[in-house]
PDB file of N, CA and C in Angstrom:
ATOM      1  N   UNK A   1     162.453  78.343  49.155  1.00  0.00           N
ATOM      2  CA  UNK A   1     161.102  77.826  49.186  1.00  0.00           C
ATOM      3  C   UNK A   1     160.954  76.821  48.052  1.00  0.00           C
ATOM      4  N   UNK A   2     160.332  75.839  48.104  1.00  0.00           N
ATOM      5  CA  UNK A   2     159.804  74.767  47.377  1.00  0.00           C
ATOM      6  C   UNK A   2     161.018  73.553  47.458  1.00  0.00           C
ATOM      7  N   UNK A   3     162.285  73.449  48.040  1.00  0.00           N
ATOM      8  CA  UNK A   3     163.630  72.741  48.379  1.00  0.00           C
ATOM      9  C   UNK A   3     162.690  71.972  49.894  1.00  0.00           C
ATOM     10  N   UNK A   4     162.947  70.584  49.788  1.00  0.00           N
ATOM     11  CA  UNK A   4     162.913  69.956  50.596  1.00  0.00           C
ATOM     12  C   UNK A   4     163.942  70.190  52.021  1.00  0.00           C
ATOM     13  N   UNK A   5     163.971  69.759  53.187  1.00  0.00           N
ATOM     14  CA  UNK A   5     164.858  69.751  54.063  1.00  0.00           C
ATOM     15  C   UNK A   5     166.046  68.978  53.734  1.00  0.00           C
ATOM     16  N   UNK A   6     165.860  67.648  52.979  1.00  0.00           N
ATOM     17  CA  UNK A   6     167.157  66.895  52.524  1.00  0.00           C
ATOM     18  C   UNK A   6     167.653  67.279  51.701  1.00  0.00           C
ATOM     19  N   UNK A   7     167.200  67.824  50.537  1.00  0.00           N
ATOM     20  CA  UNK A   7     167.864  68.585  49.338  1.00  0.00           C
ATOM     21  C   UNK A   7     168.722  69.685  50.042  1.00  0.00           C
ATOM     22  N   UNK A   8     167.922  70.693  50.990  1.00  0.00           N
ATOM     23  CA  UNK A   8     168.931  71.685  51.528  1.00  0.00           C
ATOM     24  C   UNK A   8     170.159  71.199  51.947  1.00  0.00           C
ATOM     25  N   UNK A   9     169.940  70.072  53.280  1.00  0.00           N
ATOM     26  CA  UNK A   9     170.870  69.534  53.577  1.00  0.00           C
ATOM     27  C   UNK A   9     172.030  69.086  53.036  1.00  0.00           C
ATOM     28  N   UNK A  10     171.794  68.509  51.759  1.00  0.00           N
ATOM     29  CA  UNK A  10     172.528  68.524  50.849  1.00  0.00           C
ATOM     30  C   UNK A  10     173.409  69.214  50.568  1.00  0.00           C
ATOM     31  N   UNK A  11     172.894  70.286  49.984  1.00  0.00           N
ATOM     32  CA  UNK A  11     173.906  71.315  49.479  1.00  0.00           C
ATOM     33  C   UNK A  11     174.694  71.870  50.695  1.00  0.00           C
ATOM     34  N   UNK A  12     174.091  72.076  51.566  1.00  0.00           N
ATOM     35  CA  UNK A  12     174.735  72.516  52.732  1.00  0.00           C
ATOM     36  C   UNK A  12     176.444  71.627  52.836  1.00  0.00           C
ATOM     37  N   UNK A  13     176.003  69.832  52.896  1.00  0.00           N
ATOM     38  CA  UNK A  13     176.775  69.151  53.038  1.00  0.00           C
ATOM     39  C   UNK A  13     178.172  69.431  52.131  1.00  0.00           C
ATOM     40  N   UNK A  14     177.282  69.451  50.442  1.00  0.00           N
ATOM     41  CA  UNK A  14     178.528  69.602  49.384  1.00  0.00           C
ATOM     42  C   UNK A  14     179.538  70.556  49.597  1.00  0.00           C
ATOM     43  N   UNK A  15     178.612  72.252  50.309  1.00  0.00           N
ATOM     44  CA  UNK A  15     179.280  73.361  49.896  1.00  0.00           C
ATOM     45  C   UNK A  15     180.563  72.811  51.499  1.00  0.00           C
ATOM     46  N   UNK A  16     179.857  73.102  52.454  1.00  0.00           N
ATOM     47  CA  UNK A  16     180.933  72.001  53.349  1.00  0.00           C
ATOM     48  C   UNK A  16     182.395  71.383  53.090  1.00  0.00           C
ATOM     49  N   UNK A  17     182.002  70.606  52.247  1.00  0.00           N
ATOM     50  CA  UNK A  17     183.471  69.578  51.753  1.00  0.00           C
ATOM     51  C   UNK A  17     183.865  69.963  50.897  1.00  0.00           C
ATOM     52  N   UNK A  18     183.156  70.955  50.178  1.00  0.00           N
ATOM     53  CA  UNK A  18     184.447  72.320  48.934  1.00  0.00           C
ATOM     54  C   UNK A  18     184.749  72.726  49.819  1.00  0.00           C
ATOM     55  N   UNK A  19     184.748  73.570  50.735  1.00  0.00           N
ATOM     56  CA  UNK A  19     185.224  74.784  51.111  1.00  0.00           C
ATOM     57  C   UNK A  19     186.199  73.848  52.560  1.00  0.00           C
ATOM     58  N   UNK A  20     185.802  72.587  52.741  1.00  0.00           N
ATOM     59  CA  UNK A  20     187.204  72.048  53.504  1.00  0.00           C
ATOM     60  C   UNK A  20     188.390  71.957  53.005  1.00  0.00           C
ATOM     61  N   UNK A  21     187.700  71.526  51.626  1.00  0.00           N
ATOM     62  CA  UNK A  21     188.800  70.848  50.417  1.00  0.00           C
ATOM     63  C   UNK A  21     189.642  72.109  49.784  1.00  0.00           C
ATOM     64  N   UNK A  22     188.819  73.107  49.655  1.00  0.00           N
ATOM     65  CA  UNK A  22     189.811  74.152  49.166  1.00  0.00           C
ATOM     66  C   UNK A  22     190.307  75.348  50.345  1.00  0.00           C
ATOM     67  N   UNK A  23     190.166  74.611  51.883  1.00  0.00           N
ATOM     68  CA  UNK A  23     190.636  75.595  52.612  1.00  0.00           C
ATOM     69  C   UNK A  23     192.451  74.464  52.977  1.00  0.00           C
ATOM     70  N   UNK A  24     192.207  73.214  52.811  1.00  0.00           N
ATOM     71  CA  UNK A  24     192.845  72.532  53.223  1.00  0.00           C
ATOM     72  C   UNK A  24     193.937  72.307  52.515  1.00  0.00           C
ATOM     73  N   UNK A  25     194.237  72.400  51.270  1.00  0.00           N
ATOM     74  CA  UNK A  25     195.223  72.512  50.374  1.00  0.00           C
ATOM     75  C   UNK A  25     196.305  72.765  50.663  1.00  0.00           C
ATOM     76  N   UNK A  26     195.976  74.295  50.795  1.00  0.00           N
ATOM     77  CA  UNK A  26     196.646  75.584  50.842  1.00  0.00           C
ATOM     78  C   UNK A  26     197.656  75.552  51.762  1.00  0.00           C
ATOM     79  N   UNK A  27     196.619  75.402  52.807  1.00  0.00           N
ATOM     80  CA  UNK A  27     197.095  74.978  54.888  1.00  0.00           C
ATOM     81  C   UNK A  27     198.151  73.960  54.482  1.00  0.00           C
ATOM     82  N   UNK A  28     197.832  72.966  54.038  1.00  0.00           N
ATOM     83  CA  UNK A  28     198.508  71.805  54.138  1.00  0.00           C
ATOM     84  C   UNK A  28     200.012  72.311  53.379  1.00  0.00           C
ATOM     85  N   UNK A  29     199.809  73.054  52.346  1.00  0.00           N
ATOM     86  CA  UNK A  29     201.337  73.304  51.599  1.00  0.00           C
ATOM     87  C   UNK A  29     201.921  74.692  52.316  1.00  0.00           C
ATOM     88  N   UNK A  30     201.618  75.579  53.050  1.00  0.00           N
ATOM     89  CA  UNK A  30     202.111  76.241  54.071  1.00  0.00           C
ATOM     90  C   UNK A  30     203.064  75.697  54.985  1.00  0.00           C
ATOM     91  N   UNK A  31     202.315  74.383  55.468  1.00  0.00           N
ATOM     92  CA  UNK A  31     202.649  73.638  56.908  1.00  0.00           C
ATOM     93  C   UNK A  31     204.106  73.104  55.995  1.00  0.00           C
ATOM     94  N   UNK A  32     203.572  72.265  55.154  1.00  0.00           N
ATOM     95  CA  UNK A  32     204.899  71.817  54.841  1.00  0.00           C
ATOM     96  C   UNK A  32     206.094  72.647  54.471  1.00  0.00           C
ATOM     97  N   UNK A  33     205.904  73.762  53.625  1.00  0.00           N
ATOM     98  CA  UNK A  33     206.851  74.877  53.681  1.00  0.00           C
ATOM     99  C   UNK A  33     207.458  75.433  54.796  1.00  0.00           C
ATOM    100  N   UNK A  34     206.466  75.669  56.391  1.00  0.00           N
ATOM    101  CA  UNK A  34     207.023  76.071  57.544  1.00  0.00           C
ATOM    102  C   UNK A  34     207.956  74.939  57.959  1.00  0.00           C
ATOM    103  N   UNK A  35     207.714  73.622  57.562  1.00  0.00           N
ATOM    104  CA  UNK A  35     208.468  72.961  58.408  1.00  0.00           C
ATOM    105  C   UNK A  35     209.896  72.663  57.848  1.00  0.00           C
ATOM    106  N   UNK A  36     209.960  72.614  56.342  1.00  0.00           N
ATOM    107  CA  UNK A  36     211.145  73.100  55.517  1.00  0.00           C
ATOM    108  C   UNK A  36     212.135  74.250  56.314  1.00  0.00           C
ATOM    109  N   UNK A  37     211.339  75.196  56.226  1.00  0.00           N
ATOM    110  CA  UNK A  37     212.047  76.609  56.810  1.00  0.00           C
ATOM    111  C   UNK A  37     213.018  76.331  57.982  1.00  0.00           C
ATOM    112  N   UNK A  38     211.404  75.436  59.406  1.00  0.00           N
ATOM    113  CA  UNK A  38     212.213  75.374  60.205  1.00  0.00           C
ATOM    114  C   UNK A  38     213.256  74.201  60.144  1.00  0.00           C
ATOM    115  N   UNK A  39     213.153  73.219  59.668  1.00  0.00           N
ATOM    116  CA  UNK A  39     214.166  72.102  59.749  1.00  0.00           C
ATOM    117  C   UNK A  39     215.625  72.927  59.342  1.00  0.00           C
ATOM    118  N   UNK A  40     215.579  74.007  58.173  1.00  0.00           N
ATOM    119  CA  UNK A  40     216.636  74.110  57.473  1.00  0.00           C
ATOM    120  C   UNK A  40     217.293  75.214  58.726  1.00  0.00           C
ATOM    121  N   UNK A  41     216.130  75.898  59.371  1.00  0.00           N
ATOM    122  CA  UNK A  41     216.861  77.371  60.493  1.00  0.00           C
ATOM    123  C   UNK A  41     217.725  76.630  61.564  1.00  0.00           C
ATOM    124  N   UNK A  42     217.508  75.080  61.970  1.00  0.00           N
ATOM    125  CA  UNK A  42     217.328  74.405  63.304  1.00  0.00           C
ATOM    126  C   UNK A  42     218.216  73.484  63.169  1.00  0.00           C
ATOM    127  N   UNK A  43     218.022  72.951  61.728  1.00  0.00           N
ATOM    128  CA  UNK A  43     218.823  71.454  61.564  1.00  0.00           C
ATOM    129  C   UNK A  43     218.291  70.613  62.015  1.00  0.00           C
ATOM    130  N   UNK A  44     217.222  70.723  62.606  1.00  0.00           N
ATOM    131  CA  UNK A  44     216.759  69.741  63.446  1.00  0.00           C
ATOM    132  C   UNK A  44     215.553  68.723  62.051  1.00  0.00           C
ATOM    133  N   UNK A  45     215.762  67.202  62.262  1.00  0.00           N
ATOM    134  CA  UNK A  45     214.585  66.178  61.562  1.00  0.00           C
ATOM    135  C   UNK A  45     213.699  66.618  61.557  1.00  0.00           C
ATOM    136  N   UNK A  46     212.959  67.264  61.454  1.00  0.00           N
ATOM    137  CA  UNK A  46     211.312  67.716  61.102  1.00  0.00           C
ATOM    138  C   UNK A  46     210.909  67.774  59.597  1.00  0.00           C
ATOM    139  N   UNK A  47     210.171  66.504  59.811  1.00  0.00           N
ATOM    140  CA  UNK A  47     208.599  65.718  58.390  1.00  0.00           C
ATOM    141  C   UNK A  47     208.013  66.041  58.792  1.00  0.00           C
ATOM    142  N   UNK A  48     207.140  66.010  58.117  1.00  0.00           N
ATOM    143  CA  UNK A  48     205.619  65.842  58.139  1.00  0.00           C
ATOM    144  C   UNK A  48     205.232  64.350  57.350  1.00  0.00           C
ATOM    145  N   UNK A  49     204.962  63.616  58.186  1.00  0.00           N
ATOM    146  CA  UNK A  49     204.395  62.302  58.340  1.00  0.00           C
ATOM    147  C   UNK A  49     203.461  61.935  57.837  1.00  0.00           C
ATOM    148  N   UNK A  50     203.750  61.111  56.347  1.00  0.00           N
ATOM    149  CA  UNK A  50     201.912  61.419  55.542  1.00  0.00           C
ATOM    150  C   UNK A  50     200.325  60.553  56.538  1.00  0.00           C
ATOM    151  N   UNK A  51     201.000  60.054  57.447  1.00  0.00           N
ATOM    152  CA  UNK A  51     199.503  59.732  58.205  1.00  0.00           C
ATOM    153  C   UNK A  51     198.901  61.099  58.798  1.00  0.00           C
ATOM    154  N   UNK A  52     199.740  62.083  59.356  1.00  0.00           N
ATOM    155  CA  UNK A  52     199.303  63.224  60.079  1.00  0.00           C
ATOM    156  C   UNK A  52     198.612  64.109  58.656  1.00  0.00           C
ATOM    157  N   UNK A  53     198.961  64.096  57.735  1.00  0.00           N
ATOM    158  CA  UNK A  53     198.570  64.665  56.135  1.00  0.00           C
ATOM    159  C   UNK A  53     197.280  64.287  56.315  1.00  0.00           C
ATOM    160  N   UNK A  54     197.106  62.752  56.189  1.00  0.00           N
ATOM    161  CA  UNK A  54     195.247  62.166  56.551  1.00  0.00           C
ATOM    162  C   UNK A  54     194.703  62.515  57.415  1.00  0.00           C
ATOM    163  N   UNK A  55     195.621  62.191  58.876  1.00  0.00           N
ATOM    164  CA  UNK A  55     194.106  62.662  59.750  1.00  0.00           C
ATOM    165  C   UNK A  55     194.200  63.769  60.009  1.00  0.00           C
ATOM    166  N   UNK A  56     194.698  65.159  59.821  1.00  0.00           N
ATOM    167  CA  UNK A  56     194.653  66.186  59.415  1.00  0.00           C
ATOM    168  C   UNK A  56     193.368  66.370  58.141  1.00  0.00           C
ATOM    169  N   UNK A  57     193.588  66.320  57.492  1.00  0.00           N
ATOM    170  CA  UNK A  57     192.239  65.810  56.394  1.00  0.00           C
ATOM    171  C   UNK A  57     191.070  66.236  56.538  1.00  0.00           C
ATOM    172  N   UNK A  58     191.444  64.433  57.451  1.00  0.00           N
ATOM    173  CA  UNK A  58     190.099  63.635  57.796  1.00  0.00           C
ATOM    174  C   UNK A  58     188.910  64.918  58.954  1.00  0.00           C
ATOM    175  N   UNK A  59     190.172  65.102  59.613  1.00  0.00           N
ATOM    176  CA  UNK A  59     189.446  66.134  60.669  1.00  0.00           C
ATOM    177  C   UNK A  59     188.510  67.244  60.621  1.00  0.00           C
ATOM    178  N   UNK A  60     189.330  68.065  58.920  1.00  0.00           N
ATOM    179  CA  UNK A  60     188.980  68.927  58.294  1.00  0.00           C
ATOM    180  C   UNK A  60     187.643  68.815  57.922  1.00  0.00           C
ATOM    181  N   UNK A  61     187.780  67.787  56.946  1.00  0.00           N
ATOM    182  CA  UNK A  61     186.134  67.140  56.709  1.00  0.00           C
ATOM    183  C   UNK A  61     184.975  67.328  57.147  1.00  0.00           C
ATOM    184  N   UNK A  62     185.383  66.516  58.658  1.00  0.00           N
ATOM    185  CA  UNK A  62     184.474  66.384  60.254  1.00  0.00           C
ATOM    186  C   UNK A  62     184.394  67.473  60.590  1.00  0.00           C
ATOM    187  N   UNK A  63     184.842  68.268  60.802  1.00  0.00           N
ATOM    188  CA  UNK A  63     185.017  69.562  61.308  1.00  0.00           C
ATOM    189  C   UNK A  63     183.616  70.368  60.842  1.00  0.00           C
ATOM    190  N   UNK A  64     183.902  70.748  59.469  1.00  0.00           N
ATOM    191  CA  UNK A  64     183.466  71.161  58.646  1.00  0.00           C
ATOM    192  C   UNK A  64     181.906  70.631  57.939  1.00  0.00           C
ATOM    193  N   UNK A  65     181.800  69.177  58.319  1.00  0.00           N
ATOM    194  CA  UNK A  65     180.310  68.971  58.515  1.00  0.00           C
ATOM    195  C   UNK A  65     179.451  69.126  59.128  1.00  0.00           C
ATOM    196  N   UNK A  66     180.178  68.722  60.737  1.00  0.00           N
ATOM    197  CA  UNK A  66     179.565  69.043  61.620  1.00  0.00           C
ATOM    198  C   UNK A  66     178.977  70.680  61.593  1.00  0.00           C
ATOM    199  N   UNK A  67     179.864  72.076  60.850  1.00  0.00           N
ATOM    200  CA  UNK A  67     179.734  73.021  61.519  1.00  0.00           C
ATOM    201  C   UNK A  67     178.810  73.032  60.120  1.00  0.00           C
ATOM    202  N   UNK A  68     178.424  72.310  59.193  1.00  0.00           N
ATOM    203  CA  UNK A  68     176.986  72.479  58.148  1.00  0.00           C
ATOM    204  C   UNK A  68     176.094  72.281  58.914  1.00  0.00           C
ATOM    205  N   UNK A  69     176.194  71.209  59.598  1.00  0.00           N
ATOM    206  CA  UNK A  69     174.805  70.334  59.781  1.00  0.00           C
ATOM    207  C   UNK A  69     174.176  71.556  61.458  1.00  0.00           C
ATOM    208  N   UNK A  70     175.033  72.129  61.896  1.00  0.00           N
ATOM    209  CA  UNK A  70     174.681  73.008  63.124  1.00  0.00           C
ATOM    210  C   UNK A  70     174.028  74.552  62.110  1.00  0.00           C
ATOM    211  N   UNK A  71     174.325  74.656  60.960  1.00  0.00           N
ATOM    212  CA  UNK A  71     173.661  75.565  60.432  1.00  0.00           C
ATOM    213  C   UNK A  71     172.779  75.263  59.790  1.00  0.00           C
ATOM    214  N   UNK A  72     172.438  74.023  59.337  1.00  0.00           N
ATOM    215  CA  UNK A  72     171.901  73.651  58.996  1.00  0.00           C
ATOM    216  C   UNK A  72     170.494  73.454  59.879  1.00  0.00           C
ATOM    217  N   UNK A  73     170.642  73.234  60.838  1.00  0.00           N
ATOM    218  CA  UNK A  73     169.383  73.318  61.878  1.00  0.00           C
ATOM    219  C   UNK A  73     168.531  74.222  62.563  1.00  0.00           C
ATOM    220  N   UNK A  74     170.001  75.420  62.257  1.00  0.00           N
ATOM    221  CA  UNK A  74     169.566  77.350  61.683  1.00  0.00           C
ATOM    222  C   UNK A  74     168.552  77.245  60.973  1.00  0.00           C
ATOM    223  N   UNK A  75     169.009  76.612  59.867  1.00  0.00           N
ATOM    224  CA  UNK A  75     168.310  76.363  58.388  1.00  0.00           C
ATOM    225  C   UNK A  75     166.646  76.277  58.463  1.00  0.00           C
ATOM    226  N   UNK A  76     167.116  74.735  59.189  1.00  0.00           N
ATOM    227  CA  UNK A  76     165.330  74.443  59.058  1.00  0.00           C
ATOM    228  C   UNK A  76     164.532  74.902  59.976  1.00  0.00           C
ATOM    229  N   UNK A  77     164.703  75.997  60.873  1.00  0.00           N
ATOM    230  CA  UNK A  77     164.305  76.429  62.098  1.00  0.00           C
ATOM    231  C   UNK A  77     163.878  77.578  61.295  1.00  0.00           C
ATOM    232  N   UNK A  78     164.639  78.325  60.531  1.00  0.00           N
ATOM    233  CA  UNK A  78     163.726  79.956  59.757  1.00  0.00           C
ATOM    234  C   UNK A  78     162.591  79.138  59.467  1.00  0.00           C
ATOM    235  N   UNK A  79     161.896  81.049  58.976  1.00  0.00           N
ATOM    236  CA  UNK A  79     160.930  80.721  58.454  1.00  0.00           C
ATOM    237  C   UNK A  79     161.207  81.170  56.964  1.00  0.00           C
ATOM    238  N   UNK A  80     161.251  80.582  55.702  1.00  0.00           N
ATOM    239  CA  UNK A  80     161.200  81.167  54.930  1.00  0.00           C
ATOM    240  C   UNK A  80     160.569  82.626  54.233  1.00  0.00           C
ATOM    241  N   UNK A  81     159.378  82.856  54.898  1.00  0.00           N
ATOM    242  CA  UNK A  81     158.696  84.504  54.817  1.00  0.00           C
ATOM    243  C   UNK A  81     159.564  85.580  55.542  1.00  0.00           C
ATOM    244  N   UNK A  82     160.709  85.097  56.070  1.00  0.00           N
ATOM    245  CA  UNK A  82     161.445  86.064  57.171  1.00  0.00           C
ATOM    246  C   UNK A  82     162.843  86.370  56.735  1.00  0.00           C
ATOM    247  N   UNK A  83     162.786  85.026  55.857  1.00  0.00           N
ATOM    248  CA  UNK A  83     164.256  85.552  55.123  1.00  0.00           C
ATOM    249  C   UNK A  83     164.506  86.623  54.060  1.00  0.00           C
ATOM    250  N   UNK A  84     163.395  85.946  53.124  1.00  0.00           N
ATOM    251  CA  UNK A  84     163.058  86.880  51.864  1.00  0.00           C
ATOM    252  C   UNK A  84     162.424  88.756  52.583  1.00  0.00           C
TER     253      UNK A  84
END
């Protein structure tokens, strides 16, 4: 109560792109470790291609805004007397 709809939005947005940013890391150094593993089990050429690194990313990002801004409309739809 007393937070504007854009201010919420806001934060909504920020907490969003932390929690892409620190889900995406992780993922990302897994992937590359699996593909180590398998290249070395297989022999077979398998990179990971730093454009797929970006739009991998990028996706994350998108992903992850979009699924703010859909709670976000949760958001402004309560009623604040109903939450508390």
């Amino acid at each position: 109560m007393g937070y504007s709809n854009l201010d919420l939005l806001g934060v909504v947005f920020q907490e969003a792109i932390i929690l892409a940013i620190c889900g995406y890391f992780p993922g990302c150094l897994i992937s590359i470790g699996l593909y180590g593993i398998t290249r070395n089990a297989t022999s077979l050429p398998l990179i990971m291609p730093i454009d797929r690194v970006i739009q991998i990313f990028v996706l994350t990002i998108v992903m992850c805004v979009v699924s703010g801004a859909i709670a976000s409309s949760k958001l402004r739809s309560a009623d604040p007397a109903d939450i508390l």
